[in-house]
Protein backbone atom coordinates (compact mmCIF):
# COMPACT_ATOMS: atom_id res chain seq x y z
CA UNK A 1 204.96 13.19 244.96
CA UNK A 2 208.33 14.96 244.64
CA UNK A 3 211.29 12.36 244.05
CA UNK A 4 214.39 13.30 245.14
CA UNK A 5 217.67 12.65 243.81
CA UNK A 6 219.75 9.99 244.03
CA UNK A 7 222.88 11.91 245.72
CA UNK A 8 220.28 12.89 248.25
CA UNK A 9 219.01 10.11 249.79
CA UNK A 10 219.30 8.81 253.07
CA UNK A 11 221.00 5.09 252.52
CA UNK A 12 221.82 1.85 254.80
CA UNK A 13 223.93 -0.88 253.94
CA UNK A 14 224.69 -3.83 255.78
CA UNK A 15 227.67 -5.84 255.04
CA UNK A 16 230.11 -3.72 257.07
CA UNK A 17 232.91 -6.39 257.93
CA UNK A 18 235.82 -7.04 256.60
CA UNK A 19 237.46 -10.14 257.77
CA UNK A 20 240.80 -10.66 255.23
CA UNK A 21 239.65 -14.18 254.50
CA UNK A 22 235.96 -13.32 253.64
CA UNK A 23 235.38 -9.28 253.45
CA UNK A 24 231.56 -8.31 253.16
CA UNK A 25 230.45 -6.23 250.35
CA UNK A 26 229.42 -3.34 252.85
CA UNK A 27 232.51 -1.00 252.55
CA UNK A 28 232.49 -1.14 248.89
CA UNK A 29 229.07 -0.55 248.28
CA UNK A 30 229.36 2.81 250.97
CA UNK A 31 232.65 3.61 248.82
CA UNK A 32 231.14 3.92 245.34
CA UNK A 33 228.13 5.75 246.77
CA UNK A 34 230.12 8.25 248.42
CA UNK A 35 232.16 8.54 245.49
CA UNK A 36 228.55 9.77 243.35
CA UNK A 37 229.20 13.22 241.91
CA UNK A 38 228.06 15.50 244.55
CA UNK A 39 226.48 13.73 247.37
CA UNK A 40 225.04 15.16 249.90
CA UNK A 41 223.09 11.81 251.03
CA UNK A 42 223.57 10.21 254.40
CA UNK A 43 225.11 6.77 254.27
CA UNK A 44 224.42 4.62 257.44
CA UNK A 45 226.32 1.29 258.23
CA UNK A 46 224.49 -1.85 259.33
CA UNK A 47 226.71 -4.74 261.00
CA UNK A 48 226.15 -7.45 262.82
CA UNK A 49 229.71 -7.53 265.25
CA UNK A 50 230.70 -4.80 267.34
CA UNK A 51 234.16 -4.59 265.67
CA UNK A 52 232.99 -4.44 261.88
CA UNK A 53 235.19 -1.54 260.71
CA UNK A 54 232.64 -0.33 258.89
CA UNK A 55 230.84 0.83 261.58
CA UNK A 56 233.41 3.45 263.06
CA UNK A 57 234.82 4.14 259.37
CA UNK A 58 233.51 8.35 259.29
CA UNK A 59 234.64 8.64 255.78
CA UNK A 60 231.87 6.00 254.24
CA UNK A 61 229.58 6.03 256.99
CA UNK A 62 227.58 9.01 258.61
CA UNK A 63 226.36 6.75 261.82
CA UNK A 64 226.75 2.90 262.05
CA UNK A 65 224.06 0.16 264.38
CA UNK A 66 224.02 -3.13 265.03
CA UNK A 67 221.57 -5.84 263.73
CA UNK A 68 220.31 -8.32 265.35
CA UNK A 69 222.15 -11.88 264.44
CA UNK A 70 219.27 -14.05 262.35
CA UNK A 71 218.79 -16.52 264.79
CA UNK A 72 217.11 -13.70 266.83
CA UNK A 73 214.24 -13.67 264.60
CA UNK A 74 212.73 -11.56 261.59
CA UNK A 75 210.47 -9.79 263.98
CA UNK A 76 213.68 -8.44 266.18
CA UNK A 77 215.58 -7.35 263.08
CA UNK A 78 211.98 -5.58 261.56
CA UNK A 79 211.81 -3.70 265.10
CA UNK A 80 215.18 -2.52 264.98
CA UNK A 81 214.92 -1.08 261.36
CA UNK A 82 212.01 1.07 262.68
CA UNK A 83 213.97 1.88 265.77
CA UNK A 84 216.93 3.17 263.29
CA UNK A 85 214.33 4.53 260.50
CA UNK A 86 212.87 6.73 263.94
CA UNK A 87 216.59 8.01 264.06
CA UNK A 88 217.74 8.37 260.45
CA UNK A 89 215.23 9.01 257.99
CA UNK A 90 216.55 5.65 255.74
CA UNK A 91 214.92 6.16 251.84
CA UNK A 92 216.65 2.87 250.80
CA UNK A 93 218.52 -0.48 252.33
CA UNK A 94 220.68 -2.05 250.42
CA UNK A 95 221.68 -6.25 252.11
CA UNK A 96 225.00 -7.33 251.52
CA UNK A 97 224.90 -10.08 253.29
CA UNK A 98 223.57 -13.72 251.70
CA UNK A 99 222.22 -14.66 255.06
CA UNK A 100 220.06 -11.76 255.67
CA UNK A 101 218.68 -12.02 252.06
CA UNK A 102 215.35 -14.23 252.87
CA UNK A 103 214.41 -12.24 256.25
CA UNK A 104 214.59 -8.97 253.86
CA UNK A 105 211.91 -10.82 251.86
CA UNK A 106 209.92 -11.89 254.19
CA UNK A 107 210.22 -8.41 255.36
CA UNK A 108 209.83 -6.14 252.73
CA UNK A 109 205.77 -5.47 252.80
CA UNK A 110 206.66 -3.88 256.22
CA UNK A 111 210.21 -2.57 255.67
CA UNK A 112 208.29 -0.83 252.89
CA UNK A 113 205.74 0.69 255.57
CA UNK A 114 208.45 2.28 257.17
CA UNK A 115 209.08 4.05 254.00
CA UNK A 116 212.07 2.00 253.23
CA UNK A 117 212.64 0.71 249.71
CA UNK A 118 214.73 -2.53 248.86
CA UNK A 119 215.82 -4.05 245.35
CA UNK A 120 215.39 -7.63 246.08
CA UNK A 121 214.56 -11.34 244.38
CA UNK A 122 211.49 -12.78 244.99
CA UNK A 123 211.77 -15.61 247.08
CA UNK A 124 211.63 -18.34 244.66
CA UNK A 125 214.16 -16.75 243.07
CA UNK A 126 216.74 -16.67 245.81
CA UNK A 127 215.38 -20.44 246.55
CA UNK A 128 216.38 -21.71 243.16
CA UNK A 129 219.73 -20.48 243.47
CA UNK A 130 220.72 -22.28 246.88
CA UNK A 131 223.54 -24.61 246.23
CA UNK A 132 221.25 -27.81 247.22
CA UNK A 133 219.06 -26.40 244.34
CA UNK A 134 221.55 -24.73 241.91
CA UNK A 135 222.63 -28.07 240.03
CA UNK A 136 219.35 -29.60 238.59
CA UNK A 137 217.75 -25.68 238.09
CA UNK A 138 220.86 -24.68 235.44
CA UNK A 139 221.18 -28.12 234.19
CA UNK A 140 217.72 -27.65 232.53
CA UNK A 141 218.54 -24.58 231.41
CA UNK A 142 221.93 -25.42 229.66
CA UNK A 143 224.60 -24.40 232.04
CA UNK A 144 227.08 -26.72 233.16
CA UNK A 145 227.64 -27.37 236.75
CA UNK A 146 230.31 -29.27 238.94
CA UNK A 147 229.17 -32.87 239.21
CA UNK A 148 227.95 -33.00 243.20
CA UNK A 149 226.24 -34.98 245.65
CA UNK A 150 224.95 -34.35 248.94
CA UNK A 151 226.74 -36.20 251.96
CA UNK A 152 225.48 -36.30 255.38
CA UNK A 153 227.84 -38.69 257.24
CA UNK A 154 232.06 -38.28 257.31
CA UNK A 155 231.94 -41.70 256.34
CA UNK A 156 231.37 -41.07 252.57
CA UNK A 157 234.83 -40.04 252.37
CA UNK A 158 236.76 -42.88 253.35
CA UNK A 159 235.42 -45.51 249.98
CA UNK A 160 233.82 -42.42 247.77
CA UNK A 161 236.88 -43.03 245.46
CA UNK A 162 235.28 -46.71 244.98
CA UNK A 163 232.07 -44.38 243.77
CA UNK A 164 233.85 -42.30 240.83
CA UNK A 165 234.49 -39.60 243.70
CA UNK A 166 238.17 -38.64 242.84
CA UNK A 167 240.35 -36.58 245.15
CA UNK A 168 240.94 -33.63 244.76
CA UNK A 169 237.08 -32.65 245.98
CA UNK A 170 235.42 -29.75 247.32
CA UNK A 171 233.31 -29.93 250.41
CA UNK A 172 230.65 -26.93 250.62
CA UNK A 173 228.52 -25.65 253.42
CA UNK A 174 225.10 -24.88 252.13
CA UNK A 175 225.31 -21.44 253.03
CA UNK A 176 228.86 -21.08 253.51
CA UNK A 177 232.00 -22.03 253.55
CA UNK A 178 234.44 -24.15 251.19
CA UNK A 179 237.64 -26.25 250.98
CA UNK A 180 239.44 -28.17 248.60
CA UNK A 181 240.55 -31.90 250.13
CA UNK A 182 242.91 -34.12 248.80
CA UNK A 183 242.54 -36.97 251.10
CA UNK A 184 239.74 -38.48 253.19
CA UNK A 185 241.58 -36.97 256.48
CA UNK A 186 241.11 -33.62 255.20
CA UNK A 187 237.95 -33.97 253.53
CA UNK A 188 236.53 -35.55 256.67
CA UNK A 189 238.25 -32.62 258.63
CA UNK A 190 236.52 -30.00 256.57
CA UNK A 191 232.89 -31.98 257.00
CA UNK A 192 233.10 -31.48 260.70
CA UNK A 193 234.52 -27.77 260.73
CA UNK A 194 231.97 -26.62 258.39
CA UNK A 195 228.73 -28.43 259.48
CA UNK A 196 229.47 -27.33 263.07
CA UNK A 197 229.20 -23.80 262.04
CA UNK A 198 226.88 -23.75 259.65
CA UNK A 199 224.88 -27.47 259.74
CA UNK A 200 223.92 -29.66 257.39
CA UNK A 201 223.42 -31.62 254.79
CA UNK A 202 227.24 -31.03 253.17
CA UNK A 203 228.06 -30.53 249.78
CA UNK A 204 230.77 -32.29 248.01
CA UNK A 205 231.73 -31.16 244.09
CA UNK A 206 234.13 -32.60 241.72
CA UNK A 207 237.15 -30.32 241.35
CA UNK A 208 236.97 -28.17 237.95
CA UNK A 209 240.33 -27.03 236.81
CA UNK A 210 241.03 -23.52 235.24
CA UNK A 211 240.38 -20.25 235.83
CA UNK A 212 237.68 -18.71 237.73
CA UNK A 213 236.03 -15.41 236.34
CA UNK A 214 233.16 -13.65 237.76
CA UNK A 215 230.44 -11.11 236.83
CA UNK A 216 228.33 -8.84 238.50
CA UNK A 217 224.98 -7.05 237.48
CA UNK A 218 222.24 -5.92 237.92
CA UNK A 219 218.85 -8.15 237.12
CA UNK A 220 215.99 -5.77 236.19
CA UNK A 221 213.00 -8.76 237.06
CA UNK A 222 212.29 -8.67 233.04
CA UNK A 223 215.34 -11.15 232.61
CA UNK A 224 217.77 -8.43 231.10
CA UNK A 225 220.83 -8.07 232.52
CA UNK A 226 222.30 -4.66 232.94
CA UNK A 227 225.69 -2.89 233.29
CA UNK A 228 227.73 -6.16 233.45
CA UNK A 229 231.52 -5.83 234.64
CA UNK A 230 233.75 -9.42 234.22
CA UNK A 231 236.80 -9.95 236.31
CA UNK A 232 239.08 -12.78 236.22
CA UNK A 233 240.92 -13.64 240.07
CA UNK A 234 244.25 -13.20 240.46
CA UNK A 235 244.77 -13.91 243.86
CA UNK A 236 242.79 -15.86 246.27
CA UNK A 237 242.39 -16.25 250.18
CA UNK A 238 242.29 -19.61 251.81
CA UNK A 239 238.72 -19.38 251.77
CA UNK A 240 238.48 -18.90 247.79
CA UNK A 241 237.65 -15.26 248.10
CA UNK A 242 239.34 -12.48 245.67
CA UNK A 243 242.54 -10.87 246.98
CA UNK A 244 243.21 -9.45 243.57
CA UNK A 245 241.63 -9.43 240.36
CA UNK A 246 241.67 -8.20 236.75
CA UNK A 247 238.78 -6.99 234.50
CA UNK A 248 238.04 -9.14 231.50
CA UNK A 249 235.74 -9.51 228.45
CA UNK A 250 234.83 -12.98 228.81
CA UNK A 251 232.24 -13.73 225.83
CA UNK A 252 231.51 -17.18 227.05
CA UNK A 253 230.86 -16.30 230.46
CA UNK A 254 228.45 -13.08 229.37
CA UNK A 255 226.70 -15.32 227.26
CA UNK A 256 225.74 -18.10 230.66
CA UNK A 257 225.29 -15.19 232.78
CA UNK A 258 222.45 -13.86 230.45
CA UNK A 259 220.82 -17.40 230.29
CA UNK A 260 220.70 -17.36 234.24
CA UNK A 261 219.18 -14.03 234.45
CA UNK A 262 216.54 -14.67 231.43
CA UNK A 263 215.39 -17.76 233.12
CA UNK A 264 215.17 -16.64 236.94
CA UNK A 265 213.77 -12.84 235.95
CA UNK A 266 216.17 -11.90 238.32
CA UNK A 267 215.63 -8.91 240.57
CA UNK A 268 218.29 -6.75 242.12
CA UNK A 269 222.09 -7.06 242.20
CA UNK A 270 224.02 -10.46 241.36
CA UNK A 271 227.66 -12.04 241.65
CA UNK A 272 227.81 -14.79 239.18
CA UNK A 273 231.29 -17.21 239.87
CA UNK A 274 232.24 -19.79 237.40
CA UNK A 275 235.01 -21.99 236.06
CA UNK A 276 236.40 -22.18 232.81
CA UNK A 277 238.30 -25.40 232.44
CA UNK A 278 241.26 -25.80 230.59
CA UNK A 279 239.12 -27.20 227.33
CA UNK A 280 237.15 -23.76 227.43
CA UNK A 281 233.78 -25.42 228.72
CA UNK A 282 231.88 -23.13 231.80
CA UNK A 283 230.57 -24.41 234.73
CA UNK A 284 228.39 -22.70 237.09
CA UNK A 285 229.75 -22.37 241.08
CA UNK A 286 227.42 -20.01 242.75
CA UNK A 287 224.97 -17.28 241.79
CA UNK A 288 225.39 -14.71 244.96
CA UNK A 289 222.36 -12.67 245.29
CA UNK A 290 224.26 -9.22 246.24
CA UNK A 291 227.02 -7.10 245.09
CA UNK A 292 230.53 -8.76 244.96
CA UNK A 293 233.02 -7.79 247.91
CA UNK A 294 235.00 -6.20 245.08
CA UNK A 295 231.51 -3.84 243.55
CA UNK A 296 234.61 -1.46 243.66
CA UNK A 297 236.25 -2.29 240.54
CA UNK A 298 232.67 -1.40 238.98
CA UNK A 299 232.91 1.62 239.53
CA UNK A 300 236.40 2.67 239.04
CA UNK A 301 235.55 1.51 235.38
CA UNK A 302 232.70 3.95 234.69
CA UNK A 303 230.06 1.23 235.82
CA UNK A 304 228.90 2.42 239.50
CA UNK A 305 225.94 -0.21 239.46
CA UNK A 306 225.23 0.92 243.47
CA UNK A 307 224.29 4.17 241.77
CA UNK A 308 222.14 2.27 239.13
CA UNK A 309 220.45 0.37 241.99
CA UNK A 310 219.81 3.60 243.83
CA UNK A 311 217.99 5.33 240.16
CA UNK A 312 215.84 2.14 240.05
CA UNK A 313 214.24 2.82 243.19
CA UNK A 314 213.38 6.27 242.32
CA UNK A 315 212.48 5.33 239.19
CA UNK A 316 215.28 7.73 237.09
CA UNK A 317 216.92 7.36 233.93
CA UNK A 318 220.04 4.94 234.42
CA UNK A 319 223.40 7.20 234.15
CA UNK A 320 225.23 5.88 231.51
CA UNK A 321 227.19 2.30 232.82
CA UNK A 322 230.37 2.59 230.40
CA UNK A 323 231.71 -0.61 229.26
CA UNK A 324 234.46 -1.57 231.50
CA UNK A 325 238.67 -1.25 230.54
CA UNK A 326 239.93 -4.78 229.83
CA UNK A 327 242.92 -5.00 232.03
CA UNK A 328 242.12 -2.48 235.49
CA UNK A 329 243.43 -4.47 238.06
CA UNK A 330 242.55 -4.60 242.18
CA UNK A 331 244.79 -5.99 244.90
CA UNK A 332 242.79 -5.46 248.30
CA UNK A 333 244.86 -4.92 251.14
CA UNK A 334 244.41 -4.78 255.01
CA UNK A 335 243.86 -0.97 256.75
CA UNK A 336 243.56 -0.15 260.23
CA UNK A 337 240.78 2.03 261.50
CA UNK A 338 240.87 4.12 264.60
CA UNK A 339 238.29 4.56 267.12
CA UNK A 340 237.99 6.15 269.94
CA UNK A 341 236.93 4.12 273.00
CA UNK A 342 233.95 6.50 273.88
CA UNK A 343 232.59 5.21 270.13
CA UNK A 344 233.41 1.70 270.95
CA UNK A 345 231.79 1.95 274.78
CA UNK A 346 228.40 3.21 273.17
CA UNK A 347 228.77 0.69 270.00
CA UNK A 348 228.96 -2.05 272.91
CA UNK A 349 226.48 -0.56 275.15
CA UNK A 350 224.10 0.69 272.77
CA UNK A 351 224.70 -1.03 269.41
CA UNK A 352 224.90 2.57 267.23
CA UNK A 353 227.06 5.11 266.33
CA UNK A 354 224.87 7.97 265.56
CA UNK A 355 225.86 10.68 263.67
CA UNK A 356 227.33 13.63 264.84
CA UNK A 357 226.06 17.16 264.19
């Protein structure tokens, strides 16, 4: 069977939102495919909200369509892949999105029928990094985590000091969603906001002080890691998301990412966050199972690891990942997109924007 080339695919990517506070990794991931020396692919945008820029946004994607929100079900999101495969020919998917991770799983023996190819974890994989299960999984392992505990009731937070539970603290959704308290009113606050959006049990950690750095990758299931880029956040939203951020060698945090992947095989692209506190000790805050929001800076330093995913697929020699430039920095910024209404109408009315010949 004749394999084509990567520039000539047909790819979706979901992810295509880009809320200041928490921006998918969507429009990056379209941007350094794009950018692949002579492309003459299709890219098509997946979103899940009728104003995800992404959508609209004709210089990264060719035609955009709406998902179906989870809570619709894995059988309506598998009938509207075929519905778009029917209309766009997709060779490869590429989820963006942590939430739609686990339905992609579950999925992918008949995503695959379509003729669709994913690079995903297996789902023990993704289930051993969930934050509930992240702590005792690295602890055995040798990485260092935040000291946390699992809270179901407000009420922990009004005699937790009395329990070795210092303010500052951080109180985590399971999914999503963070905040740093320094007093039981905003702690107790936060426990409302976030289980209302995204349930329970809560998470509370113990606050690590230092810098956070962060890696991306690719896992290739063998437990090698490959075509790593570090970056070290300069600037943060209220939500703890990168607003700007450097690229770093970071020895020490190479060396824990490498024990993570080794130990969970891992499959498919990763974001690995951690702290380094101010005694040079790691600790281990989340192992995202998708490219980073900022995949970008990747590939501006030689390392276009969308590309790489794309040449794994299709089963092609990896073009050469170059070791990234210490000291490239990103500051993302805010950029209006203009639609027409007739686009928006049929976005709204039909949930696509197909592409125009």
């Amino acid at each position: 069977m004749l394999v084509r080339e990567v520039n000539q695919l047909s790819i979706a990517v979901t992810g295509m939102n880009a809320r200041a506070d928490n921006p998918g990794p969507g429009m990056a991931v379209a941007r350094c495919l794009r950018e692949m020396a002579n492309f003459q692919g299709k890219i098509i945008g997946l979103g899940y909200d009728v104003l995800d820029p992404g959508l609209f946004q004709t210089e990264l994607t060719d035609a955009g369509y709406l998902l179906p929100y989870p809570s619709a079900g894995e059988q309506e999101l598998l009938a509207r892949l075929q519905y778009i495969q029917e209309k766009e020919g997709i060779d490869i998917l590429i989820p963006c999105l942590d939430a739609e991770i686990l339905s992609m799983i579950h999925l992918q023996d008949e995503i695959a029928a379509l003729g669709i190819k994913m690079l995903l974890p297996t789902k023990d994989q993704l289930q051993l990094r969930n934050k509930d299960r992240l702590h005792e999984f690295v602890n055995e392992i040798g990485v260092k985590t935040p000291e946390q505990t699992v809270v179901t009731n407000s009420r922990f937070f009004n005699d937790c000091t009395k329990k070795g539970w210092s303010y500052p603290l951080v109180v985590k959704g399971q999914f999503y969603d963070a905040g740093i308290a320094y007093n039981p009113e905003q702690a107790i606050a936060l426990f409302h906001k976030i289980a209302a959006v995204w349930g329970m049990p809560i998470l509370v950690q113990k606050l690590i002080e230092g810098d956070e750095v962060n890696l991306t990758g690719l896992g290739d299931g063998k437990g090698n890691l490959l075509g790593t880029v570090m970056m070290r956040k300069r600037a943060i939203t209220d939500k703890g998301k990168a607003w700007a951020g450097i690229t770093v060698h970071d020895g020490g945090l190479l060396k824990e990412a490498e024990k993570l992947v080794q130990a969970l095989k891992w499959r498919g692209p990763l974001e690995v966050e951690m702290m380094r506190d101010n005694q040079g000790d790691y600790y281990l805050i989340e192992i995202n199972p998708r490219f980073p929001a900022w995949i970008y800076l990747a590939k501006a330093n030689g390392s276009n690891l969308p590309r790489a995913l794309l040449e794994m697929l299709q089963q092609q020699p990896l073009s050469e990942l170059e070791t990234p430039k210490v000291g490239t920095l990103f500051i993302r910024y805010a950029q209006d997109v203009i639609v027409s209404l007739a686009d928006f109408e049929a976005m709204t009315m039909t949930g696509e924007r197909a592409k125009q010949d």
